[in-house]
C-alpha atoms as a PDB file:
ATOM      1  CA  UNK A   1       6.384  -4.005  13.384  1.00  0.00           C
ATOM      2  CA  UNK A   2       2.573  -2.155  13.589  1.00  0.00           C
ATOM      3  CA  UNK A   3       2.545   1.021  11.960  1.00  0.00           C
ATOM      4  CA  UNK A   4      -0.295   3.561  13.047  1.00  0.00           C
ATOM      5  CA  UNK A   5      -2.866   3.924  10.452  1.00  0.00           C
ATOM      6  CA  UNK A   6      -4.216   7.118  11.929  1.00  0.00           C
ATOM      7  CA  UNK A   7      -8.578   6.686  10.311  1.00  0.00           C
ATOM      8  CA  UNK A   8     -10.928   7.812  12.537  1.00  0.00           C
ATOM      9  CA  UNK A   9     -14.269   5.853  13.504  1.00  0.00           C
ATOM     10  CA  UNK A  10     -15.885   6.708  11.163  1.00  0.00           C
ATOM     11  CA  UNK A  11     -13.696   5.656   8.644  1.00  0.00           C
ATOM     12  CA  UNK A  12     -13.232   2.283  10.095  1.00  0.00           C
ATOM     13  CA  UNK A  13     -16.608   1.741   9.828  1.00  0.00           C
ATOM     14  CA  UNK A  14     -16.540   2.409   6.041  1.00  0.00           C
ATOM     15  CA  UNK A  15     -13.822  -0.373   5.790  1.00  0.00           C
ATOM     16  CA  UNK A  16     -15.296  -2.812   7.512  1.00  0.00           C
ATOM     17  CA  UNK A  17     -18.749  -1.969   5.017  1.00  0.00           C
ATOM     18  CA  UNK A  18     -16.681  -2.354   1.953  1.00  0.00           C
ATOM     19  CA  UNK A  19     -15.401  -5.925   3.128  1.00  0.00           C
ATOM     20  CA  UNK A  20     -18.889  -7.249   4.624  1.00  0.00           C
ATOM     21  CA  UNK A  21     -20.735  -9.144   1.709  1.00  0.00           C
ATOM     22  CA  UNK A  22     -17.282 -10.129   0.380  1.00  0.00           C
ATOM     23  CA  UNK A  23     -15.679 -13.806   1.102  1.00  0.00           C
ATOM     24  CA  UNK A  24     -12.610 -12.574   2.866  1.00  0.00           C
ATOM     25  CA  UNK A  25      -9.227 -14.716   2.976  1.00  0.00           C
ATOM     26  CA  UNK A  26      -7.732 -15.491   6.397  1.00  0.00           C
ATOM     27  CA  UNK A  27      -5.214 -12.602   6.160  1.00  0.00           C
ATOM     28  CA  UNK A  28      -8.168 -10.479   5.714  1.00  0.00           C
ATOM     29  CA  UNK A  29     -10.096 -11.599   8.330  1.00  0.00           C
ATOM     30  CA  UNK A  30      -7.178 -11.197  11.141  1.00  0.00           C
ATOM     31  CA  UNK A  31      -7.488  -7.520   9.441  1.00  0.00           C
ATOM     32  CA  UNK A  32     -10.743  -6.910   9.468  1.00  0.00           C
ATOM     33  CA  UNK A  33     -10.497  -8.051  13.456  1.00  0.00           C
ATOM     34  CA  UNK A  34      -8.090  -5.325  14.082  1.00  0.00           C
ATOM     35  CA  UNK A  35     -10.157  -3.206  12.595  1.00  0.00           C
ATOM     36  CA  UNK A  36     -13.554  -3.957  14.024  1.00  0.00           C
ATOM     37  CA  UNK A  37     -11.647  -4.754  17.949  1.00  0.00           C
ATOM     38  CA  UNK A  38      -9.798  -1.108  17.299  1.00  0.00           C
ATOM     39  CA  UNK A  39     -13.552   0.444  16.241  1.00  0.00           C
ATOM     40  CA  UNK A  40     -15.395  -0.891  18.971  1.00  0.00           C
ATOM     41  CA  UNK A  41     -12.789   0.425  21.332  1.00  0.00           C
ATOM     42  CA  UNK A  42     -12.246   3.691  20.397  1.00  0.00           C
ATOM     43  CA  UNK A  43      -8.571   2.815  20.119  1.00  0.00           C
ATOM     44  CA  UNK A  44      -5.905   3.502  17.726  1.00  0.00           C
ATOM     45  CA  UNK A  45      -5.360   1.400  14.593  1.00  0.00           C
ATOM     46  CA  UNK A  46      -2.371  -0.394  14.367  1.00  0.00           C
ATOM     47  CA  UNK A  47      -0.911  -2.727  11.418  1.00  0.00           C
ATOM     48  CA  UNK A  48       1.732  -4.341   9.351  1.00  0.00           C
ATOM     49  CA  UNK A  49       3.219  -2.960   5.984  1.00  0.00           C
ATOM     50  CA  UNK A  50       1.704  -6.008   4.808  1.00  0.00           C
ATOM     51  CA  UNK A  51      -1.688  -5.176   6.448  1.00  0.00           C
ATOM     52  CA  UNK A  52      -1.539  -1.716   5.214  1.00  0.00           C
ATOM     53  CA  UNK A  53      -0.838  -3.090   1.559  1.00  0.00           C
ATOM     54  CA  UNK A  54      -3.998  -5.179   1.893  1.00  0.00           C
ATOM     55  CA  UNK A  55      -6.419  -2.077   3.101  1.00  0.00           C
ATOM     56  CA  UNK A  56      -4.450  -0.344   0.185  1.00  0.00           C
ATOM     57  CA  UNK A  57      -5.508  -3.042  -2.472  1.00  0.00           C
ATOM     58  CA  UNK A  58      -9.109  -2.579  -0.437  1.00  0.00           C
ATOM     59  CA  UNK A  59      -9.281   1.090  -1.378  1.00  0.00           C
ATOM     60  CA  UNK A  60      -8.032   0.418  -5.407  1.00  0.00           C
ATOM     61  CA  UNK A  61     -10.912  -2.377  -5.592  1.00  0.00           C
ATOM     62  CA  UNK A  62     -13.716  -0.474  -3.897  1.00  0.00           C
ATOM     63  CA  UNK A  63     -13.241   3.091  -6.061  1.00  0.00           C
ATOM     64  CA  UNK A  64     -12.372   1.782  -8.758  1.00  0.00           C
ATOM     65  CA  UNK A  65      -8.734   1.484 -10.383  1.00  0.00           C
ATOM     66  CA  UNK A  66      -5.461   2.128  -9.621  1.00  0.00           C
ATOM     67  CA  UNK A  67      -4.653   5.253  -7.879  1.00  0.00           C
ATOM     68  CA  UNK A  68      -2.360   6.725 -10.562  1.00  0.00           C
ATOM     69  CA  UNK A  69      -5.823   8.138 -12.245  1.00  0.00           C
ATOM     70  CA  UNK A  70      -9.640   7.953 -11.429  1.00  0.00           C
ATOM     71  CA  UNK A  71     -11.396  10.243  -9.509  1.00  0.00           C
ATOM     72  CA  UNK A  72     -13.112  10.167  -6.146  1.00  0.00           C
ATOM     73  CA  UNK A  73     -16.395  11.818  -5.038  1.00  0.00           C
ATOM     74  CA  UNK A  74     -16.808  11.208  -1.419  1.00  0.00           C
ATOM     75  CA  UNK A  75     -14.769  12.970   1.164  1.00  0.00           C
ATOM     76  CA  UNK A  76     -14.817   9.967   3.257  1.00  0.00           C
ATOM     77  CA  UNK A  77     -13.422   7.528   0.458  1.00  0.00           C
ATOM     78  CA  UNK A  78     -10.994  10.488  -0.462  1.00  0.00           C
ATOM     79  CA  UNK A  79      -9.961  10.891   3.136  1.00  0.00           C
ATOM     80  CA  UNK A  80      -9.318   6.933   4.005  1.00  0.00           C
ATOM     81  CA  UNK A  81      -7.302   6.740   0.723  1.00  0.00           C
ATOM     82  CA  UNK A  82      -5.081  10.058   1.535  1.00  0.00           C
ATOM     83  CA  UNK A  83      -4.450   8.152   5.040  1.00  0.00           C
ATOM     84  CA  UNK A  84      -3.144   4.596   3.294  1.00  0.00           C
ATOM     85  CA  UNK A  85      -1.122   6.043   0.739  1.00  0.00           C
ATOM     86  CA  UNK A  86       0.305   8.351   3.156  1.00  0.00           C
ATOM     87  CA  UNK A  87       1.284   5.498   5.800  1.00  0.00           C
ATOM     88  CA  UNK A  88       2.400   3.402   2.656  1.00  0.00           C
ATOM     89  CA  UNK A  89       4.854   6.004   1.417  1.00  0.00           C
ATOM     90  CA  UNK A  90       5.798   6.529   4.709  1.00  0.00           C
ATOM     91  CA  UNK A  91       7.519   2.778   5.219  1.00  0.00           C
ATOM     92  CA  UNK A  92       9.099   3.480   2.037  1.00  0.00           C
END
C-alpha cells in the first residue's frame, strides 16, 4: 500500500541532494527512483510505510539527531520534515 507523501518539487529536489554523494543501498535506490521519476514528472509522490521510514531516517541523518530535540534553520528542511513525520504518524 503507497501512501501520498504530499513534498513539493522543490523539496524533492532537496532529497534527492542529500542522498547524491552517498553510497545508497538497493532499497534506497528503488526510493530515490520514485523520487527522481515523480520530480521529473511533476507527479505526486507515492510510497510505502517502509519507504516513508527510510526518507524519515534520511531527514534524522541529514539535520542532525533524532527529532525528539535539535533545532532546524531552513524552512525547506523544516518543511520536508513536518511532511514525513506527519505521513508517519498518520499510518500509525
Amino acid at each position: 500500500m503507497k501512501i501520498h507523501v504530499p513534498l513539493s518539487g522543490r523539496e524533492m529536489s532537496i532529497l534527492l541532494e542529500w542522498r547524491s554523494e552517498i553510497l545508497n543501498w538497493p532499497d534506497e535506490k528503488r526510493i530515490l527512483n520514485t523520487i527522481t521519476e515523480a520530480h521529473a514528472n511533476n507527479e505526486d509522490l507515492y510510497l510505502t510505510p517502509f519507504q516513508i521510514g527510510v526518507v524519515r531516517e534520511w531527514c534524522e541523518q541529514e539535520l542532525g539527531n533524532h527529532y525528539g530535540g535539535g533545532m532546524v534553520i531552513n524552512m525547506e528542511e523544516h518543511s520536508i520534515l513536518n511532511k514525513i513525520l506527519l505521513v508517519n504518524k498518520k499510518m500509525k
